[in-house]
N, C-alpha and C. Protein backbone atom coordinates (compact mmCIF):
# COMPACT_ATOMS: atom_id res chain seq x y z
N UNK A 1 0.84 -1.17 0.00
CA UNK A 1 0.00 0.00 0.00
C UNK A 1 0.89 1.24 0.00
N UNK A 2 0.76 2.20 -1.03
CA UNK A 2 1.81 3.32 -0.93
C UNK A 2 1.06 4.42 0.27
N UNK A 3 2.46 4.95 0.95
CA UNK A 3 1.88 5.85 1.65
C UNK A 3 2.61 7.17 1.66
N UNK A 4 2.28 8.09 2.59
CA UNK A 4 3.48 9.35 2.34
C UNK A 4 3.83 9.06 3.49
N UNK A 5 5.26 9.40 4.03
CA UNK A 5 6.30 9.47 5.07
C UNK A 5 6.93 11.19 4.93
N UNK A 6 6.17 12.18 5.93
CA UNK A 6 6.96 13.55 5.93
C UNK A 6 7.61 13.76 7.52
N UNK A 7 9.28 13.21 7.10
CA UNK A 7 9.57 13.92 8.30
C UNK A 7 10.72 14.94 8.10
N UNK A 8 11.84 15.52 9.22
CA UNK A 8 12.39 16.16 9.43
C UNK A 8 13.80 15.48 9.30
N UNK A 9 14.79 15.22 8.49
CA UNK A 9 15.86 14.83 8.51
C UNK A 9 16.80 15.17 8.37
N UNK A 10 17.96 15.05 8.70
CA UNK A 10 20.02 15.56 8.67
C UNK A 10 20.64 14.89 7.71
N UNK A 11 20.58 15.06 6.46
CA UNK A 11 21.45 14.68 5.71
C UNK A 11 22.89 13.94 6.35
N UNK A 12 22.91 12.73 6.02
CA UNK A 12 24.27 12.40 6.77
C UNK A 12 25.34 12.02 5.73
N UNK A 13 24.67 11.82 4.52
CA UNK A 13 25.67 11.30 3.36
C UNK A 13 24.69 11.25 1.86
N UNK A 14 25.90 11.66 0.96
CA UNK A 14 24.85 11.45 -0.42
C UNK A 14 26.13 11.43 -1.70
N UNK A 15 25.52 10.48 -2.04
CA UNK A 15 26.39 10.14 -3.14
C UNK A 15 26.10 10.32 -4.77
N UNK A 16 26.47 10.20 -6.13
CA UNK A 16 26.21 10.63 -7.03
C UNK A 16 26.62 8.83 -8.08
N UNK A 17 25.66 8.68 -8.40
CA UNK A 17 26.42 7.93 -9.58
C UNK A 17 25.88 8.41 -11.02
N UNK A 18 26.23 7.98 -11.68
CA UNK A 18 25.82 8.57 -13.53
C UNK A 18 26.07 6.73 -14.12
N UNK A 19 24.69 7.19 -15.10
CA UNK A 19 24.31 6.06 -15.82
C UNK A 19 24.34 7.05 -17.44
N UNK A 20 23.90 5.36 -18.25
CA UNK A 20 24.04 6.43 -19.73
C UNK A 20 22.90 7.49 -19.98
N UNK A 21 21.70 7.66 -18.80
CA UNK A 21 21.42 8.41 -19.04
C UNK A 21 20.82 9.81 -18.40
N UNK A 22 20.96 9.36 -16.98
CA UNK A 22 21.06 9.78 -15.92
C UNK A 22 21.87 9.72 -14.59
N UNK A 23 21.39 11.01 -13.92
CA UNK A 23 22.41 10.64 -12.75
C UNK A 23 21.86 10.23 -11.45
N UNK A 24 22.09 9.27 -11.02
CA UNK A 24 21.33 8.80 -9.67
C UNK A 24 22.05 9.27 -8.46
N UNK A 25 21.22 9.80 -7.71
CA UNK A 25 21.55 10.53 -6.06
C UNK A 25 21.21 9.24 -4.82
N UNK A 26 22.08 8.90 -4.44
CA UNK A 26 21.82 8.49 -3.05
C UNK A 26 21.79 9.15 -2.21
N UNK A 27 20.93 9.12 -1.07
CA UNK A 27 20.82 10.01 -0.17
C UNK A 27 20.35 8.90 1.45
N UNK A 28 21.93 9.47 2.23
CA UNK A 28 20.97 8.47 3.51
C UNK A 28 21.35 9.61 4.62
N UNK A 29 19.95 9.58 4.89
CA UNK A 29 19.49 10.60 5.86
C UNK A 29 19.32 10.26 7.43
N UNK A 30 19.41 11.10 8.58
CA UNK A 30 19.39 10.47 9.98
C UNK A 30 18.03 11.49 10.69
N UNK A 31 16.86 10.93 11.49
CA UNK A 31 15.96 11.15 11.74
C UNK A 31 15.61 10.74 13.00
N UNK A 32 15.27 11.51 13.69
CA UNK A 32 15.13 11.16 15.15
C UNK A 32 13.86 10.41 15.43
N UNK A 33 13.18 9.16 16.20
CA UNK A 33 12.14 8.89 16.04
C UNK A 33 11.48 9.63 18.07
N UNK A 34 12.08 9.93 18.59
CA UNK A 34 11.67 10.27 19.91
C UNK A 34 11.96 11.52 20.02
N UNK A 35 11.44 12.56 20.11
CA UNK A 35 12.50 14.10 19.80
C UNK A 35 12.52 14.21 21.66
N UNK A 36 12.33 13.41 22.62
CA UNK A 36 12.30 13.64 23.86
C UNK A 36 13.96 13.48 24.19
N UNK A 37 14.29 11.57 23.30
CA UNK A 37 15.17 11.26 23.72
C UNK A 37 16.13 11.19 22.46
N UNK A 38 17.48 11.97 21.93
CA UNK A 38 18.00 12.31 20.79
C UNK A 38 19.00 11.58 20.48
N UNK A 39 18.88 10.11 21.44
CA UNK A 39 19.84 9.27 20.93
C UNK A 39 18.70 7.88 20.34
N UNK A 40 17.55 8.08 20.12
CA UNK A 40 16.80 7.22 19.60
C UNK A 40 16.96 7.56 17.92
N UNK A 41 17.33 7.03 16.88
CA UNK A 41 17.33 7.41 15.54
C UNK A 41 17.40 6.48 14.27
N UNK A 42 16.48 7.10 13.18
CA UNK A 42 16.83 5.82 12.35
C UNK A 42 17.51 6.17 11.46
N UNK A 43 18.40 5.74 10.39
CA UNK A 43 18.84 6.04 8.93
C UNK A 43 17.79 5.45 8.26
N UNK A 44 17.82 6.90 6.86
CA UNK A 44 16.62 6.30 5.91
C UNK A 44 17.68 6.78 4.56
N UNK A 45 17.58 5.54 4.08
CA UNK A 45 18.58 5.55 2.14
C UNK A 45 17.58 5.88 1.55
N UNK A 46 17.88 6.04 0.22
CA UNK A 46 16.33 6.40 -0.86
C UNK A 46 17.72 6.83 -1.96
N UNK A 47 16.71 6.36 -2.96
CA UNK A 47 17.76 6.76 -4.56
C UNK A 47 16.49 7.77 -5.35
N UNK A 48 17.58 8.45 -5.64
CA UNK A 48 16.68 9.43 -6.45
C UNK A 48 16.78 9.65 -7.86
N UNK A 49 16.40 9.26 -8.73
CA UNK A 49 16.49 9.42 -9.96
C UNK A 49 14.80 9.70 -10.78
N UNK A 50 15.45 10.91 -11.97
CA UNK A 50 14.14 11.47 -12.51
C UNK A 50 13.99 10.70 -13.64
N UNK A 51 12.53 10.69 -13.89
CA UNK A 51 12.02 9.48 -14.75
C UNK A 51 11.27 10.59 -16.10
N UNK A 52 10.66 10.47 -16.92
CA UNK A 52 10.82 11.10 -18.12
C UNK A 52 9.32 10.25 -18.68
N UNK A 53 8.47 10.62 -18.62
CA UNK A 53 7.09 9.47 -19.44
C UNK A 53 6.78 10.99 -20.82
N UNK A 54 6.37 10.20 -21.81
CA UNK A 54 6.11 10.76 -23.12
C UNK A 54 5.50 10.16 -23.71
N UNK A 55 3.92 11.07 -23.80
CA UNK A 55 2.72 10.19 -24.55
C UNK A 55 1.66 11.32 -24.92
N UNK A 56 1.47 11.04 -26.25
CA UNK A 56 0.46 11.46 -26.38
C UNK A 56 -1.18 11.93 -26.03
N UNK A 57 -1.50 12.79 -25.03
CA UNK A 57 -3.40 12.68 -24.49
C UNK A 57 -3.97 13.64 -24.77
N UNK A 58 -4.97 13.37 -24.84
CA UNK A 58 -6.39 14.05 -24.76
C UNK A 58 -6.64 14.18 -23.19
N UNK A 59 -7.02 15.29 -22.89
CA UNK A 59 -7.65 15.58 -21.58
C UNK A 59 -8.93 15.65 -21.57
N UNK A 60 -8.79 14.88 -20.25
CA UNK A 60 -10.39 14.23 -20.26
C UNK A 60 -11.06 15.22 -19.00
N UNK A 61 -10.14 15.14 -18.11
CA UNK A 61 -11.29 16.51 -17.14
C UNK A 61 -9.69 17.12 -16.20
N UNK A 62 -9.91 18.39 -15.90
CA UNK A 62 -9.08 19.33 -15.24
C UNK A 62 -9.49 19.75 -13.90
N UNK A 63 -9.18 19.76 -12.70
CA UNK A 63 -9.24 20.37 -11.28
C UNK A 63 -8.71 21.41 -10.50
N UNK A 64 -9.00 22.47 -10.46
CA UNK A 64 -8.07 23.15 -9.37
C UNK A 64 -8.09 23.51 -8.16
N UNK A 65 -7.36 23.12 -7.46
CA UNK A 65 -7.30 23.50 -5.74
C UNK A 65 -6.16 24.37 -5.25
N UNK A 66 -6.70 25.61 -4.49
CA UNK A 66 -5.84 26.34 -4.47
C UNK A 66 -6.00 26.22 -2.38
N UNK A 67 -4.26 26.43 -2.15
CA UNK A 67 -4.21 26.03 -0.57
C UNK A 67 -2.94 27.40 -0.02
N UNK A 68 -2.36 27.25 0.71
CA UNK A 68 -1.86 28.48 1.79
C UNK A 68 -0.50 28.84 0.58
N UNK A 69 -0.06 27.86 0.38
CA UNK A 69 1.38 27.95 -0.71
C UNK A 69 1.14 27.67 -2.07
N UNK A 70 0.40 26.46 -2.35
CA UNK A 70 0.37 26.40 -4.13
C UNK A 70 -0.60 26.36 -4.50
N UNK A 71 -1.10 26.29 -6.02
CA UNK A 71 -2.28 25.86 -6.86
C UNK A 71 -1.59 24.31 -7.41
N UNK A 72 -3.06 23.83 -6.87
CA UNK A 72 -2.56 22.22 -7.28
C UNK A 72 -3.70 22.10 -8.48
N UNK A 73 -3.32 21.57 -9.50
CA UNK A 73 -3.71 21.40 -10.82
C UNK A 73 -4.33 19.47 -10.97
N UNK A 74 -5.43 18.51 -10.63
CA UNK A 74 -5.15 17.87 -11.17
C UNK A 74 -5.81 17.43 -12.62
N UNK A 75 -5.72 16.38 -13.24
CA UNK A 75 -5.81 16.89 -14.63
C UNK A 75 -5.41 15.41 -15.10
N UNK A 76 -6.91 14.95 -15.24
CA UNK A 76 -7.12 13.05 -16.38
C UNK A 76 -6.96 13.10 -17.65
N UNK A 77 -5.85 12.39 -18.11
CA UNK A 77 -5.97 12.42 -19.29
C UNK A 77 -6.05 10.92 -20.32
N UNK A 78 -6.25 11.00 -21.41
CA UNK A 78 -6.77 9.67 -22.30
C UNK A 78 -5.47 8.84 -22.96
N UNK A 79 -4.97 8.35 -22.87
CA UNK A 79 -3.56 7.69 -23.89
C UNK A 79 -4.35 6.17 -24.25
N UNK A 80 -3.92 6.48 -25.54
CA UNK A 80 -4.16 4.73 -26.76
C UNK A 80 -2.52 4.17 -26.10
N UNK A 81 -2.91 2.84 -25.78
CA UNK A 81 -1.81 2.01 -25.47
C UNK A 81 -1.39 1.52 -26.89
N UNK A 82 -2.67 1.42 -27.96
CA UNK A 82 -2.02 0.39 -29.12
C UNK A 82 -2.58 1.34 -29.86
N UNK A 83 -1.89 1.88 -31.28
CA UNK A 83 -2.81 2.93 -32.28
C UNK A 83 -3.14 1.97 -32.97
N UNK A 84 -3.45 0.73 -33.07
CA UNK A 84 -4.07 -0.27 -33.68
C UNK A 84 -5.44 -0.49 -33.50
N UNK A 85 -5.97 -0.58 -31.93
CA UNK A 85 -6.77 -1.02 -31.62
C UNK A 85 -7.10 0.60 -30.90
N UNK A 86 -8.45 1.37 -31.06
CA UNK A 86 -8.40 2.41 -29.96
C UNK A 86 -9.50 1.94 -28.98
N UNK A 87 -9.79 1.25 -28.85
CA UNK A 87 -10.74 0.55 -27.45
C UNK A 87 -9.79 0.54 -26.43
N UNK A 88 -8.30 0.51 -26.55
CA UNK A 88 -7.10 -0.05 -25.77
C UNK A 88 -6.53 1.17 -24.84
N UNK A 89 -6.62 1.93 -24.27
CA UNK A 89 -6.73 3.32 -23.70
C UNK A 89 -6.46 2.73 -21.95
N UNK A 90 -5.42 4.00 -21.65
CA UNK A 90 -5.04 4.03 -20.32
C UNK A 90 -5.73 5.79 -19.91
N UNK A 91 -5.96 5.77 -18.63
CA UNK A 91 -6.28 6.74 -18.25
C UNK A 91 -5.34 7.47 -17.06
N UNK A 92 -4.22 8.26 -17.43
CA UNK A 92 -3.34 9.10 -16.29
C UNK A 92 -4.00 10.39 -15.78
N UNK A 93 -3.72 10.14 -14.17
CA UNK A 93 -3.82 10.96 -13.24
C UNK A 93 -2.86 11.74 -12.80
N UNK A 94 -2.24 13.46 -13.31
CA UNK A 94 -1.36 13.71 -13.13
C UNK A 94 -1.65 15.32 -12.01
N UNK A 95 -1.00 15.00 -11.15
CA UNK A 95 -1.12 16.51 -10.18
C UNK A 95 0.23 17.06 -10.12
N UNK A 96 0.22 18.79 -10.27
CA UNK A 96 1.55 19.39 -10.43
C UNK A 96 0.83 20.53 -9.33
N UNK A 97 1.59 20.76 -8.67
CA UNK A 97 2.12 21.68 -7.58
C UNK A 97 2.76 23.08 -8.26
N UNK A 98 1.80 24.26 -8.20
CA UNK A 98 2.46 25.69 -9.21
C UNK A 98 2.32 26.44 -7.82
N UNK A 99 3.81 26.49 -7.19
CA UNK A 99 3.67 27.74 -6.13
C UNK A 99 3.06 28.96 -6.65
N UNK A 100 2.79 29.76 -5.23
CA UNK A 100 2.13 31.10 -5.45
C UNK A 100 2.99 32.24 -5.70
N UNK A 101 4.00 31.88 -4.71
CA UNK A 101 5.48 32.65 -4.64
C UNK A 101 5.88 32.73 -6.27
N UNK A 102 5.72 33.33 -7.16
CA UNK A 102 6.22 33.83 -8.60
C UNK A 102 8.04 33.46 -8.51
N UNK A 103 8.52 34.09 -7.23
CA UNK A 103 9.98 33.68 -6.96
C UNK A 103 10.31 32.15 -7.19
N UNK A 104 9.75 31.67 -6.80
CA UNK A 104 10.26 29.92 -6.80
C UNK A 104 10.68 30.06 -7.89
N UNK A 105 11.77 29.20 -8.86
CA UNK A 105 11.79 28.47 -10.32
C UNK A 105 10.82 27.23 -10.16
N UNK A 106 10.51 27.33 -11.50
CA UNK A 106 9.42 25.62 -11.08
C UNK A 106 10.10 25.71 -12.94
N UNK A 107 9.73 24.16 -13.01
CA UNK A 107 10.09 23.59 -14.62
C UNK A 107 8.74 23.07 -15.09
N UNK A 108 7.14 23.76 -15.07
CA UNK A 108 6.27 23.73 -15.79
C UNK A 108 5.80 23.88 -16.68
């Protein structure tokens, strides 16, 4: 079951590797699980690498929710899995986060 995990962490180490086509970030982070007692702690690894999807859609319906920091956009759209057959159709659910702050850079 996917879930979200937001906590507060100290970078303790991060590493870089490069593939042919990207570059992958390791990152292992140190996180306190008792903030009473500050020798209770876990390490959390995680690899980070950006993924790239490219497909053709039709938008099928658009949402907007606007909250204290961003406008969240979400937004269904139609993709043919096979241009052979068009009965054959996936339906993506994509939400993008457009701060309010004009300052941020965002890549939208």
């Amino acid at each position: 079951m996917p879930a979200k995990l937001q906590t507060i962490c100290y970078i303790h180490d991060c590493n870089e590797k490069n593939t042919a086509e990207f570059i992958i970030k390791e990152v292992t982070a140190i996180s306190r699980l008792n903030e009473a007692e500050p020798t209770e702690i876990i390490y959390l690894r995680t690899r980070i690498m950006p993924a790239k999807l490219q497909t053709i859609c039709y938008i099928h319906d658009c949402n907007e929710k606007n909250t204290a920091e961003f406008i969240i956009k979400e937004v269904t759209a139609i993709s043919r899995l096979n241009e052979a057959e068009p009965t054959e159709i996936i339906y993506l659910r994509t939400r993008m986060f457009i701060p309010l702050d004009q300052e941020v850079e965002t890549h939208i």
